[in-house]
Structures are given as structure tokens and as C-alpha cells.
N, C-alpha and C. Protein backbone atom coordinates (compact mmCIF):
# COMPACT_ATOMS: atom_id res chain seq x y z
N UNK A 1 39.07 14.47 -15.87
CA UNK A 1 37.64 14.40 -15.98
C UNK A 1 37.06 13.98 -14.62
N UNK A 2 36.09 14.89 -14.16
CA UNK A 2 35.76 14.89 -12.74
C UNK A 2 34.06 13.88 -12.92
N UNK A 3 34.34 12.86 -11.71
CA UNK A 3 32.82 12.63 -12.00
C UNK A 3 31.97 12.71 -10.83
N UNK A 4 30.82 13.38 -11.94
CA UNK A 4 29.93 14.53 -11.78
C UNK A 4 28.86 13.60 -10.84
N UNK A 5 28.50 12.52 -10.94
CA UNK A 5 27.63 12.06 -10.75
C UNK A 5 27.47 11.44 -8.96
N UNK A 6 26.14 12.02 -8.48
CA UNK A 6 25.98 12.18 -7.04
C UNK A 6 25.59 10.40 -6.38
N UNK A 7 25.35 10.11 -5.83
CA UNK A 7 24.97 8.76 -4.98
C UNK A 7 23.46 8.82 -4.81
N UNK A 8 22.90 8.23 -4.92
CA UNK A 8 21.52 8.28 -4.66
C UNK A 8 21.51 8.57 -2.82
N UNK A 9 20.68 9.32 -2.98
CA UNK A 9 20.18 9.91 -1.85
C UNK A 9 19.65 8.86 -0.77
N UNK A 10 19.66 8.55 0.86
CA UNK A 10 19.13 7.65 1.30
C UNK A 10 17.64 7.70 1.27
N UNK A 11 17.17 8.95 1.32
CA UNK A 11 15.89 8.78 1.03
C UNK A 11 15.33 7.93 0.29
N UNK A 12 15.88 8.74 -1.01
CA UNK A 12 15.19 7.94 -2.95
C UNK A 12 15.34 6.77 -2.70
N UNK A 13 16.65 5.97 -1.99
CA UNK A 13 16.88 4.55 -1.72
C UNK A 13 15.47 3.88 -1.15
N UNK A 14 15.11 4.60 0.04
CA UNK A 14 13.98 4.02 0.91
C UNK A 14 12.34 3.99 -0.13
N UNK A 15 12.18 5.34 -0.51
CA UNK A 15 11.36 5.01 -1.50
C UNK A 15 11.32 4.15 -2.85
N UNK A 16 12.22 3.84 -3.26
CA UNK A 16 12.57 2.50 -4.63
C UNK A 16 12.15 1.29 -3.80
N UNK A 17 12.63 1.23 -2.31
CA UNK A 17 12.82 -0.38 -1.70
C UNK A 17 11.26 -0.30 -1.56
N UNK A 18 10.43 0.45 -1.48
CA UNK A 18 8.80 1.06 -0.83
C UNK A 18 8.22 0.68 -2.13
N UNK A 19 8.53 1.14 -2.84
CA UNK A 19 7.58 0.62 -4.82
C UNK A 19 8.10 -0.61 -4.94
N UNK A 20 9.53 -0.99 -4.71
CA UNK A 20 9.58 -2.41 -4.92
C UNK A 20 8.93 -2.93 -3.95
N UNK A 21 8.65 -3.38 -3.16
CA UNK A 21 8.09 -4.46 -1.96
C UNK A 21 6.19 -4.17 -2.65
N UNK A 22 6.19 -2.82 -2.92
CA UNK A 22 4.64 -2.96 -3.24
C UNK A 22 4.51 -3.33 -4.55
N UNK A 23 5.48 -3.63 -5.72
CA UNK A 23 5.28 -4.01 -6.42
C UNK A 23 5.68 -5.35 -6.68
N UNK A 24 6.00 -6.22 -5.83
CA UNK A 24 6.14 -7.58 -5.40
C UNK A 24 4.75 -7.86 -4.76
N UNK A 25 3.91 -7.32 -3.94
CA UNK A 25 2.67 -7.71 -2.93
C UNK A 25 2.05 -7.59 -3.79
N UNK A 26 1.72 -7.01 -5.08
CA UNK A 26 0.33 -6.90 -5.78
C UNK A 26 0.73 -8.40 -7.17
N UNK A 27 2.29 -8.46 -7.60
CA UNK A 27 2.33 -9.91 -8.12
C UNK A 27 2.31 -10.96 -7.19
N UNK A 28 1.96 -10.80 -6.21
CA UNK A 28 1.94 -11.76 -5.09
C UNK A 28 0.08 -12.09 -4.80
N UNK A 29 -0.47 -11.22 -4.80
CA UNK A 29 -1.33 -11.16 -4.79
C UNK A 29 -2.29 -11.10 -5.80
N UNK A 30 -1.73 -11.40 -7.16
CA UNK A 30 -2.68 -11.58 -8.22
C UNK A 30 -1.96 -12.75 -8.97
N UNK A 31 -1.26 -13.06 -8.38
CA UNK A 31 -0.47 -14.80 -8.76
C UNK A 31 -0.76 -15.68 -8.01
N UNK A 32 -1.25 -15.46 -7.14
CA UNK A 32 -1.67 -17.06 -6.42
C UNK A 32 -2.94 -17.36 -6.32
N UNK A 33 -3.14 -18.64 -6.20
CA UNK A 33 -4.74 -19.25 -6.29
C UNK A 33 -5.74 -18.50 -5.08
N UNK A 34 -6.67 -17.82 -5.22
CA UNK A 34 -7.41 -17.63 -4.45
C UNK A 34 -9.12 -17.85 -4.65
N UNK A 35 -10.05 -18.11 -4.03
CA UNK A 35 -11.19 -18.51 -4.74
C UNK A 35 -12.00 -17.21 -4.80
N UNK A 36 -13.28 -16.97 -5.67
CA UNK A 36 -14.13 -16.11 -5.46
C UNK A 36 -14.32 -15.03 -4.40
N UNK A 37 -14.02 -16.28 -3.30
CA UNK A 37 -14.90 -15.46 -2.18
C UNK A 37 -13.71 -14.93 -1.68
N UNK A 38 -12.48 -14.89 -1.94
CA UNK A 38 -11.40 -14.05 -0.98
C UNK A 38 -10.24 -13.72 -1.81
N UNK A 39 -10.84 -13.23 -3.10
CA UNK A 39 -10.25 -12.39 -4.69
C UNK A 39 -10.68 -10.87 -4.05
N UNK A 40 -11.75 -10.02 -3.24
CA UNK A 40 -12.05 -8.81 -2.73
C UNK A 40 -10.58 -8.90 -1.46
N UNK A 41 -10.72 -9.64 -0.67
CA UNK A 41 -9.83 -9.73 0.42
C UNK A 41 -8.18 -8.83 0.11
N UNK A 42 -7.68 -10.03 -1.41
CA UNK A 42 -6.34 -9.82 -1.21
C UNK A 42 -5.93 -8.28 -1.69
N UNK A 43 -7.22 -7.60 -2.76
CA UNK A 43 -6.95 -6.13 -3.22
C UNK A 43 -7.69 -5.68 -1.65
N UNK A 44 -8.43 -5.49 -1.11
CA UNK A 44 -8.44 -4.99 0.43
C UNK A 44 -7.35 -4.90 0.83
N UNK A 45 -6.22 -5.62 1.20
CA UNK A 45 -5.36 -5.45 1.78
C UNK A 45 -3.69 -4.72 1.00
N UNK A 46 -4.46 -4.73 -0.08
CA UNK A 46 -2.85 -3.72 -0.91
C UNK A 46 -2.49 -2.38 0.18
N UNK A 47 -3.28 -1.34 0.14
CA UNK A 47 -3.46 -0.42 0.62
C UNK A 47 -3.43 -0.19 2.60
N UNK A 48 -3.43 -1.61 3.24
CA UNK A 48 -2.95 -1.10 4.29
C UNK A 48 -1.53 -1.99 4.82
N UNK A 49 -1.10 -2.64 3.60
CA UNK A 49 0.02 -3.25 3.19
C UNK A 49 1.15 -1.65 2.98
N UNK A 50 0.61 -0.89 2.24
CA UNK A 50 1.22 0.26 1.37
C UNK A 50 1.23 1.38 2.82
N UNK A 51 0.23 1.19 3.49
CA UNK A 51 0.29 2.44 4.11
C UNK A 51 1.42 2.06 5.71
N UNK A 52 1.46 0.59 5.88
CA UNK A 52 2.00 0.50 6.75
C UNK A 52 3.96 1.28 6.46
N UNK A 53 4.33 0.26 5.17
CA UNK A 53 5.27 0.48 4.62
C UNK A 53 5.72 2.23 4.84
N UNK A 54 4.98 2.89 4.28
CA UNK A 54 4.99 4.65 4.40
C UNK A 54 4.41 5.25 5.67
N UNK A 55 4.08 4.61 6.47
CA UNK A 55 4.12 4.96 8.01
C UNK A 55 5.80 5.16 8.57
N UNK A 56 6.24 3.78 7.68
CA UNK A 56 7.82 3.97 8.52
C UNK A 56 8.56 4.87 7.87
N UNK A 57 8.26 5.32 6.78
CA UNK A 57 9.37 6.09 5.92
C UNK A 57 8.65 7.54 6.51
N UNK A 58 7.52 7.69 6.65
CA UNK A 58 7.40 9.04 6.88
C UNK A 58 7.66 9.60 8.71
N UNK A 59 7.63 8.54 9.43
CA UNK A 59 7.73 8.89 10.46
C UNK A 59 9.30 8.80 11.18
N UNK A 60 10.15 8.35 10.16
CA UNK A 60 11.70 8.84 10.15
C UNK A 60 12.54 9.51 8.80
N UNK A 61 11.50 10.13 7.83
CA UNK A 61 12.16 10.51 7.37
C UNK A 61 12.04 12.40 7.88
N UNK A 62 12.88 13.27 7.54
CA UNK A 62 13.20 14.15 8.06
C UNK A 62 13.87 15.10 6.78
N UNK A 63 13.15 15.63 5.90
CA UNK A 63 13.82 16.86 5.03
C UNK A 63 12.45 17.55 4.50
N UNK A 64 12.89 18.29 3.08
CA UNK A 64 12.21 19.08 2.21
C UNK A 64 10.68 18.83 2.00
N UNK A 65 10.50 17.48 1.70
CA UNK A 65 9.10 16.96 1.11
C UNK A 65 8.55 16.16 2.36
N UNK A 66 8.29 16.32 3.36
CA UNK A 66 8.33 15.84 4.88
C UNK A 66 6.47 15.98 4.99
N UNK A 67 6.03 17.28 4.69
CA UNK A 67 4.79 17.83 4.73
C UNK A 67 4.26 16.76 3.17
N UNK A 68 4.74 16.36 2.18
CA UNK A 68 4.30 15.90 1.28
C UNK A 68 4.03 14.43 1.42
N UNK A 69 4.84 13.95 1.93
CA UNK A 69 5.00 12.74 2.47
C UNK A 69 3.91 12.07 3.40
N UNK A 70 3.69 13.24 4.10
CA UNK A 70 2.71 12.84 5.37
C UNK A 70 0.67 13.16 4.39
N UNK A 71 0.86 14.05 3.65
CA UNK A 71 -0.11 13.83 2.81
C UNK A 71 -0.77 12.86 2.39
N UNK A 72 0.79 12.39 1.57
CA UNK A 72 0.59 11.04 0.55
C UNK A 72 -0.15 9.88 1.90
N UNK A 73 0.35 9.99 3.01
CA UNK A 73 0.39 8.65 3.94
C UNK A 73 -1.17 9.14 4.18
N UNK A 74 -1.49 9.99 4.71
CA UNK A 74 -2.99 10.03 5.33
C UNK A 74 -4.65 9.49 4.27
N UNK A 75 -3.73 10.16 2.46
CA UNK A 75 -4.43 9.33 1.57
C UNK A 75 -4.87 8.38 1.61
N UNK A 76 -3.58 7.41 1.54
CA UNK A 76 -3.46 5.94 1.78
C UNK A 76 -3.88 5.13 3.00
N UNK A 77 -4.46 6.02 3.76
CA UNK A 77 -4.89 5.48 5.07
C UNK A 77 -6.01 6.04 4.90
N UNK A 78 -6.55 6.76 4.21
CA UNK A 78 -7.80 6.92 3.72
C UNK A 78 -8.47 5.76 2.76
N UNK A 79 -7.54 5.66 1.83
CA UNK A 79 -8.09 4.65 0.79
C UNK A 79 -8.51 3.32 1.67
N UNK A 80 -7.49 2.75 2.56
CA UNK A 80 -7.35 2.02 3.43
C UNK A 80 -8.99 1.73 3.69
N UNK A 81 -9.25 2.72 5.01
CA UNK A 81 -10.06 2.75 5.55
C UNK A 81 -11.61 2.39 4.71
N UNK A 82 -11.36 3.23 3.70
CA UNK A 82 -12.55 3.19 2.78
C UNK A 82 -12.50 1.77 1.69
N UNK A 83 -11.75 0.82 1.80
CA UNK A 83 -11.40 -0.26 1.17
C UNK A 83 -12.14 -1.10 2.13
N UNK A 84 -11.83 -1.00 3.24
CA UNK A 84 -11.42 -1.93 4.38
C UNK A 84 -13.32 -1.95 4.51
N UNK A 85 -14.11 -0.82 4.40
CA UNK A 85 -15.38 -0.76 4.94
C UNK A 85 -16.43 -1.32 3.36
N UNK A 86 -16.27 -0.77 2.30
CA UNK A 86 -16.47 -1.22 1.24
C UNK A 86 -16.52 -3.38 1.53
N UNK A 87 -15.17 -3.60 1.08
CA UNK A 87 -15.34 -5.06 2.04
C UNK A 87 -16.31 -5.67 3.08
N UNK A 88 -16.30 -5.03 3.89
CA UNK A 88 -17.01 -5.13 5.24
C UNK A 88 -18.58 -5.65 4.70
N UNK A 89 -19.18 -4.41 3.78
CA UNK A 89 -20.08 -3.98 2.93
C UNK A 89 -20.49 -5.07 2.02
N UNK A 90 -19.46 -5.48 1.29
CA UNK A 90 -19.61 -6.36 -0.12
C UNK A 90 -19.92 -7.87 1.05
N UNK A 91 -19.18 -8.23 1.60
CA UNK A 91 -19.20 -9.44 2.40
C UNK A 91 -20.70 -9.48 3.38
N UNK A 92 -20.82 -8.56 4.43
CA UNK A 92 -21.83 -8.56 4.76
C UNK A 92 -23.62 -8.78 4.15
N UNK A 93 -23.35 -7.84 2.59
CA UNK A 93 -24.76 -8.01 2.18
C UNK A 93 -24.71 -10.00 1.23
N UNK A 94 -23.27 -10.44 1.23
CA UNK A 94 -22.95 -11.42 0.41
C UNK A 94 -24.04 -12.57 1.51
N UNK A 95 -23.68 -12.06 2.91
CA UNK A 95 -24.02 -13.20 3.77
C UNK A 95 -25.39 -13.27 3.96
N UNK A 96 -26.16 -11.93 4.26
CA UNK A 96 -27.18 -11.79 4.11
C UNK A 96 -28.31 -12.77 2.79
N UNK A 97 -27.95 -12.54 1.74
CA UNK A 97 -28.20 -12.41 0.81
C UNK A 97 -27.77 -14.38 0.00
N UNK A 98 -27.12 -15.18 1.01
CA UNK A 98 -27.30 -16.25 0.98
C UNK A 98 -27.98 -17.19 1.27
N UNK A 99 -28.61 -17.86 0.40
CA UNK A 99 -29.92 -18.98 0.99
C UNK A 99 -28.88 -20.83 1.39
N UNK A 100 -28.48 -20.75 1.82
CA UNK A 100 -27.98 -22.17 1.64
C UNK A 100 -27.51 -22.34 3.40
């Protein structure tokens, strides 16, 4: 009886270690004490937490889904961006908009 069964690919490896670490930063980030004013901050920063992570996988990884990869990353550096200014946004009119 021959066994059939292949090794995980180094790729698939790199992407599991990529969902795990981001799925450690978001219980990391919704488990610890933070106040009001910097609860926007720590979801701001999921996404260029995520995109850094898939900067490195896409800019050494090298096969089939290569063009897919680089997709997914420009998304996420989209979301990024548009997180990052949203923030900017919410905080700015917060300051404005304080009498004290």
C-alpha cells in the first residue's frame, strides 16, 4: 500500500502561517483594553498589518496564482489606504467638533 498523500506545498505553508498571524492580530486586537478614543485605531490598522504580511509572500512567491496574489495585495492596500483616510476623517471632525 503506497502512500498517496503529497506534503503540503511551501507555498499553502506560507499562506496558513499569513491567516494564522492575522488571525492572532485581530484576537489581539479585540482582547485588550483600549478606550473609546483608540477602539477606530486598532481596526485601522488590521489591514496594513495584513497587507504588509502579503507584500512578503507575494513579492517572493513565484508560480501559477502569482497574478492572483498580486490582486489580492493591491486590494488590501486599497482597503488600507481607504481605512487609513476614513480615520484621518472620523478623528479630525472628532477634534473639530470638541468644546472642552
Amino acid at each position: 500500500m503506497e502512500d498517496t498523500e503529497k506534503p503540503l506545498e511551501q507555498h499553502v505553508i506560507s499562506l496558513l502561517l499569513i491567516v494564522g498571524i492575522f488571525i492572532v492580530t485581530l484576537i489581539f486586537m479585540t482582547c485588550t483594553y483600549v478606550d473609546n478614543n483608540h477602539e477606530w485605531l486598532n481596526w485601522t490598522l488590521v489591514f496594513p498589518i495584513l497587507s504588509v504580511l502579503m507584500a512578503g509572500y507575494v513579492f517572493t512567491y513565484r508560480g501559477k496564482e502569482q497574478l492572483a496574489a498580486r490582486i489580492i495585495l493591491a486590494v488590501i492596500i486599497v482597503l488600507s489606504i481607504v481605512g487609513v483616510l476614513i480615520y484621518g476623517a472620523i478623528q479630525g471632525m472628532g477634534a473639530a467638533f470638541s468644546h472642552g
